[in-house]
Protein backbone atom coordinates (compact mmCIF):
# COMPACT_ATOMS: atom_id res chain seq x y z
CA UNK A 1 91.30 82.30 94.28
CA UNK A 2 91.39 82.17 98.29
CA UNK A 3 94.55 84.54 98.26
CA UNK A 4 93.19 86.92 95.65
CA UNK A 5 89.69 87.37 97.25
CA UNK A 6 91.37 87.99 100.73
CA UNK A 7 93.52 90.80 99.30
CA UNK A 8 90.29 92.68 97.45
CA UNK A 9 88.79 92.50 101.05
CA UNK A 10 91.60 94.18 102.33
CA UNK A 11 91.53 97.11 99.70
CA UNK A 12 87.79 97.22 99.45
CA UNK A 13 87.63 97.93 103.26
CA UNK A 14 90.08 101.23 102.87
CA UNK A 15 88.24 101.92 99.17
CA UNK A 16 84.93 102.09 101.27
CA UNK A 17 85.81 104.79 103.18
CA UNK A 18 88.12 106.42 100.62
CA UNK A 19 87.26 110.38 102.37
CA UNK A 20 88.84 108.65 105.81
CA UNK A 21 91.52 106.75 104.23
CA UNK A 22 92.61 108.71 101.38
CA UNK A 23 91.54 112.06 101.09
CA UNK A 24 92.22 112.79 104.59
CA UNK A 25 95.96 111.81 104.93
CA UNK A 26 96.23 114.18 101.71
CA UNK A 27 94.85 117.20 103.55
CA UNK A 28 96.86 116.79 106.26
CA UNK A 29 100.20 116.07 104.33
CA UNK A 30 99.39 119.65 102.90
CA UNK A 31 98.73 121.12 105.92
CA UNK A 32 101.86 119.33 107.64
CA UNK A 33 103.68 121.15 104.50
CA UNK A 34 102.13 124.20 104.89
CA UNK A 35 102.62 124.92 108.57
CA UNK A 36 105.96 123.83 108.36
CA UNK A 37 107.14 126.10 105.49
CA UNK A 38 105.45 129.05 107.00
CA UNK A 39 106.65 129.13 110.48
CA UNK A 40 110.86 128.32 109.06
CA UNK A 41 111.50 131.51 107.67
CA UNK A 42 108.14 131.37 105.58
CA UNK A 43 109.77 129.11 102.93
CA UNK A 44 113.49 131.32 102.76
CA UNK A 45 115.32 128.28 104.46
CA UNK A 46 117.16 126.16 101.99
CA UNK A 47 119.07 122.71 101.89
CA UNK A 48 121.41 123.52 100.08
CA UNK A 49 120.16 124.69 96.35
CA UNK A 50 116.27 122.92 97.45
CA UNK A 51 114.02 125.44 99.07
CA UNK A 52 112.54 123.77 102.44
CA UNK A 53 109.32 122.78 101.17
CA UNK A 54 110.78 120.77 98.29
CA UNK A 55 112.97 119.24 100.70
CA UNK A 56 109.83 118.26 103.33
CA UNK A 57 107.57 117.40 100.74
CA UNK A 58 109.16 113.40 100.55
CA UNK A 59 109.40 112.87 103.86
CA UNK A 60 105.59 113.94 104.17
CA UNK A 61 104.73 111.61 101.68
CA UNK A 62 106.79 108.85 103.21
CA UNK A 63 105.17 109.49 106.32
CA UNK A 64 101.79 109.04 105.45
CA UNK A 65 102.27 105.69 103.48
CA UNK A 66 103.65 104.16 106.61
CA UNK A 67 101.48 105.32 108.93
CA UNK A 68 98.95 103.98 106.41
CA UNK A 69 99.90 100.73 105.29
CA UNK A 70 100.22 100.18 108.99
CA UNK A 71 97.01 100.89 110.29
CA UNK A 72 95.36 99.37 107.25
CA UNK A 73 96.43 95.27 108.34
CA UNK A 74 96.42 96.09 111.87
CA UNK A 75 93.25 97.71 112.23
CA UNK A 76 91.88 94.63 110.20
CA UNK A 77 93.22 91.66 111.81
CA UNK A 78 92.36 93.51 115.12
CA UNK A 79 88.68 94.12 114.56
CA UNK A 80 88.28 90.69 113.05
CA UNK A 81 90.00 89.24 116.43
CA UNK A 82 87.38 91.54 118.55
CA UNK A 83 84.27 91.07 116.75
CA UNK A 84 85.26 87.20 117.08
CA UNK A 85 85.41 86.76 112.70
CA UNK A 86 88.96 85.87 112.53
CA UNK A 87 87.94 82.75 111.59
CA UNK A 88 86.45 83.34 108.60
CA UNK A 89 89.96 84.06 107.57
CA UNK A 90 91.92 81.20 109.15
CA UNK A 91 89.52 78.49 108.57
CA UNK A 92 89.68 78.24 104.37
CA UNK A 93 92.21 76.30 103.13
CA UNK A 94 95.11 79.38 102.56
CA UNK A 95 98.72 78.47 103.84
CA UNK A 96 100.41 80.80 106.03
CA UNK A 97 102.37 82.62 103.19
CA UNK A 98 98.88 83.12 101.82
CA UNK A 99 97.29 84.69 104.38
CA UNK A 100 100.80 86.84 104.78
CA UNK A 101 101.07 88.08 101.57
CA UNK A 102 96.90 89.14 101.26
CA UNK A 103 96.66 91.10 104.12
CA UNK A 104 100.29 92.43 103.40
CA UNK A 105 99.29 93.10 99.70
CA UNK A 106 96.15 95.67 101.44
CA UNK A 107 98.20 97.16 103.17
CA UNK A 108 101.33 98.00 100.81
CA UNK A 109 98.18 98.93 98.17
CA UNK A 110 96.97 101.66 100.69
CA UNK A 111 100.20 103.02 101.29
CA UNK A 112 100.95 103.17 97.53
CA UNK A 113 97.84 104.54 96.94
CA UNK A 114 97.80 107.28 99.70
CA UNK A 115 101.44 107.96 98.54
CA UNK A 116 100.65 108.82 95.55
CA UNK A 117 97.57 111.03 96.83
CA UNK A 118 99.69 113.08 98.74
CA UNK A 119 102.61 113.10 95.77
CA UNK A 120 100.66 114.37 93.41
CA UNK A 121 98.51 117.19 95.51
CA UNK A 122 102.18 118.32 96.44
CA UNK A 123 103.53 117.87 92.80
CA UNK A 124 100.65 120.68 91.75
CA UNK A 125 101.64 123.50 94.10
CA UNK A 126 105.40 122.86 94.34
CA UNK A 127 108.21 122.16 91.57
CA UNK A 128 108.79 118.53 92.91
CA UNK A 129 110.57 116.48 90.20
CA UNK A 130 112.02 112.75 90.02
CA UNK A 131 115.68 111.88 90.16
CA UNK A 132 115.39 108.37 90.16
CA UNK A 133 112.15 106.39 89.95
CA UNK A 134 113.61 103.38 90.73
CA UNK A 135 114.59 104.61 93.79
CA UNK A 136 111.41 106.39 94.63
CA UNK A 137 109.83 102.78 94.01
CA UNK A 138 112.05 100.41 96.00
CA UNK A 139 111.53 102.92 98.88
CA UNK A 140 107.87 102.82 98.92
CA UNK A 141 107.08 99.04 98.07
CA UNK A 142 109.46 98.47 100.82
CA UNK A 143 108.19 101.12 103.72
CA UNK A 144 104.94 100.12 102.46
CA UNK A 145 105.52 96.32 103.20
CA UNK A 146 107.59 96.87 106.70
CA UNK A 147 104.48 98.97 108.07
CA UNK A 148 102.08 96.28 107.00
CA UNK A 149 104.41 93.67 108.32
CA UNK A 150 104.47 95.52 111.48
CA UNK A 151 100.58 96.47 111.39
CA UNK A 152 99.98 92.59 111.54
CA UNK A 153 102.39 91.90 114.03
CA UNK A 154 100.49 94.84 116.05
CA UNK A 155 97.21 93.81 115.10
CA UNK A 156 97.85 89.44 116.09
CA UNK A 157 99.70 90.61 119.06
CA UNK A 158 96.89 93.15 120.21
CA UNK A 159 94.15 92.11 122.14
CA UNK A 160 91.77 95.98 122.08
CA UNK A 161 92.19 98.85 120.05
CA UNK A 162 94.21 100.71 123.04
CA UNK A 163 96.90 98.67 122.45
CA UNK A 164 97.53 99.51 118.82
CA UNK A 165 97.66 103.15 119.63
CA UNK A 166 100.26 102.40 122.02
CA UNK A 167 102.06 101.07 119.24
CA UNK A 168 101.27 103.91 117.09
CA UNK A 169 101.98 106.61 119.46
CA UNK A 170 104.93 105.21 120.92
CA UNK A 171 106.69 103.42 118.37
CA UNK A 172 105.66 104.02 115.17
CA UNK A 173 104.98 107.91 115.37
CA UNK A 174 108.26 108.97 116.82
CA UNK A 175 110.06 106.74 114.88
CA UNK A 176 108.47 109.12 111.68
CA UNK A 177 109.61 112.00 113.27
CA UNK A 178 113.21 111.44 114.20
CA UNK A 179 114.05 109.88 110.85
CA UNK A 180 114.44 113.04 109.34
CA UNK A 181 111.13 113.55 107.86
CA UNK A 182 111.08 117.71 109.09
CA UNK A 183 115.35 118.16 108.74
CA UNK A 184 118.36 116.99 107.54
CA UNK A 185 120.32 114.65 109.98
CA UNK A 186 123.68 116.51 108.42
CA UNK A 187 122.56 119.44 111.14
CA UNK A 188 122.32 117.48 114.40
CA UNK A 189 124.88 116.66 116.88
CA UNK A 190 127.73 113.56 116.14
CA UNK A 191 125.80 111.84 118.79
CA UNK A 192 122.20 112.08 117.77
CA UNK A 193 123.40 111.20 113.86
CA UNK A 194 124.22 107.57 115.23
CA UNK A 195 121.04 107.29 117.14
CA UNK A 196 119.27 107.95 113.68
CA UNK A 197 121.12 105.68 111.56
CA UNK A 198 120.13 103.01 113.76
CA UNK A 199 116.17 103.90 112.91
CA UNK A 200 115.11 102.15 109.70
CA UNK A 201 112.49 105.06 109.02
CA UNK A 202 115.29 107.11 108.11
CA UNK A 203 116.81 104.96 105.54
CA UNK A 204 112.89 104.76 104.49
CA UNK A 205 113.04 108.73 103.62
CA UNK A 206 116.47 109.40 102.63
CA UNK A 207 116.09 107.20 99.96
CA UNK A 208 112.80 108.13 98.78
CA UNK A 209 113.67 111.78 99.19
CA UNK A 210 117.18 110.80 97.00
CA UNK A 211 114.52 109.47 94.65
CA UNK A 212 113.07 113.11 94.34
CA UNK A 213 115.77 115.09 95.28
CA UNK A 214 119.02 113.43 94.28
CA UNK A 215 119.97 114.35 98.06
CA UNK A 216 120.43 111.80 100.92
CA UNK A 217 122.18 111.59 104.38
CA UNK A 218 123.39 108.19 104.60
CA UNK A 219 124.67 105.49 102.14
CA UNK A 220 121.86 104.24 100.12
CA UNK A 221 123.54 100.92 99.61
CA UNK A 222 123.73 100.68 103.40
CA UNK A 223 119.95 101.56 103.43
CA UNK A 224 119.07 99.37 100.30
CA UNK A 225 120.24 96.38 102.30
CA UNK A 226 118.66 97.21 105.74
CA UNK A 227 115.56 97.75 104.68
CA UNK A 228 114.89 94.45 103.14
CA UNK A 229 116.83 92.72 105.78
CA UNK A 230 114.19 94.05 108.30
CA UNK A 231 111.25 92.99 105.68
CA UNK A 232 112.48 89.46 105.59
CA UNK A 233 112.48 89.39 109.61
CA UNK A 234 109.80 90.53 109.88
CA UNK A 235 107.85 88.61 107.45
CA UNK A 236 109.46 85.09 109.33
CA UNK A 237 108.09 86.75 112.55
CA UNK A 238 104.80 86.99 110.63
CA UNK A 239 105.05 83.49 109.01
CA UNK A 240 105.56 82.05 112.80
CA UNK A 241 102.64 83.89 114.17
CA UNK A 242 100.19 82.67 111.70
CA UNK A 243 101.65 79.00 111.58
CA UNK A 244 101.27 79.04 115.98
CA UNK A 245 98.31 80.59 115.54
CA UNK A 246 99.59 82.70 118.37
CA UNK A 247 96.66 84.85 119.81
CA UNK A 248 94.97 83.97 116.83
CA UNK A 249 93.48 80.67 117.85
CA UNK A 250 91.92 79.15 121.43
């Protein structure tokens, strides 16, 4: 009961302000896709046999689940830490995986949800089919749960809200960006191909885009295992913080 109560907080608070939280991330993935596909060669430039703006469209989508799910658990834990209510949520009886796994559950539900927003505003205007569900779903559970991970690794280790957009401006937004979310890796320099294989956002994309597409970059095995070698480091990391109580408690 104490598990499944925290979780609906955490998806009534992005319901509440569904315009903010949903709708807007979908107007701006279809802006993103629009501005993009009209100033390369106003949608002539092809990947191969995919015109561009089939190829952008799943790293758009990508992109705005995990800059979701991770403002969605760090933005909560933070403002419960600064309005001093934190311990409303440490003080009933809930174990550390409990309180892991609810505020981790809001925050993979708002990514899903805003993914699949954006995926289906894109699916009306452009001829975006699936290759492989499963892939398209292991890809998102699992971006979705490393960004809320990471959100409440942000939000415990934050102590004001300029500190989480350090986080988001510095780390998490280029991170998006160089992970191949606007291009194909195949077209960079030998050098700057390594650098992005060592960014787990870009195992993140290339999957879900091989979900969609049937194309990817790297090895999907190779990505299959990072990705959920990362989520199980960081959800020890997150286990540890909550058992400390490590800027959680006096």
């Amino acid at each position: 009961m104490g598990l499944w109560t925290l979780y609906l907080r955490e998806v009534k608070r992005f319901l509440n302000v569904f315009t903010q939280t949903i709708l807007a991330p979908m107007v701006t993935s279809l802006l993103f896709l629009a501005i993009f596909t009209l100033a390369l060669g106003r949608g002539n430039v092809n990947f191969g046999d995919v015109p561009y703006a089939v190829f952008l469209a799943p790293g758009l989508i990508m992109m705005q689940i995990i800059q979701n799910a991770f403002a969605n658990t760090s933005s909560s834990i933070l403002i419960s830490k600064v309005q001093g209510n934190i311990v409303d949520v440490l003080m009933p009886p809930l174990s550390h995986f409990e309180l892991a796994l609810g505020f981790a559950g809001g925050g993979v539900t708002r990514g899903l949800t805003v993914g699949l927003s954006a995926g289906i505003a894109m699916a009306i205007i452009l001829p975006l089919g699936i290759h492989d569900p499963l892939a398209i779903l292991w890809y998102a559970l699992n971006a979705s749960l490393m960004l809320a991970l990471l959100g409440m690794i942000g939000g415990i280790w934050a102590e004001k809200f300029d500190h989480i957009a350090a986080v988001t401006n510095f780390v998490i937004v280029p991170l998006s960006f160089l992970s191949g979310t606007f291009y194909s890796i195949e077209r960079l320099p030998e050098s700057w191909v390594l650098v992005a294989h060592l960014n787990p956002f870009f195992y993140l994309i290339d999957g879900f885009r091989y979900g969609f597409l049937g194309h990817h970059d790297g090895n999907l095995l190779i990505g299959s295992v990072a990705v959920a070698v990362v989520n199980v480091a960081l959800w020890l990391v997150v286990q540890r913080m909550f058992a400390t109580g490590y800027k959680l408690k006096p």
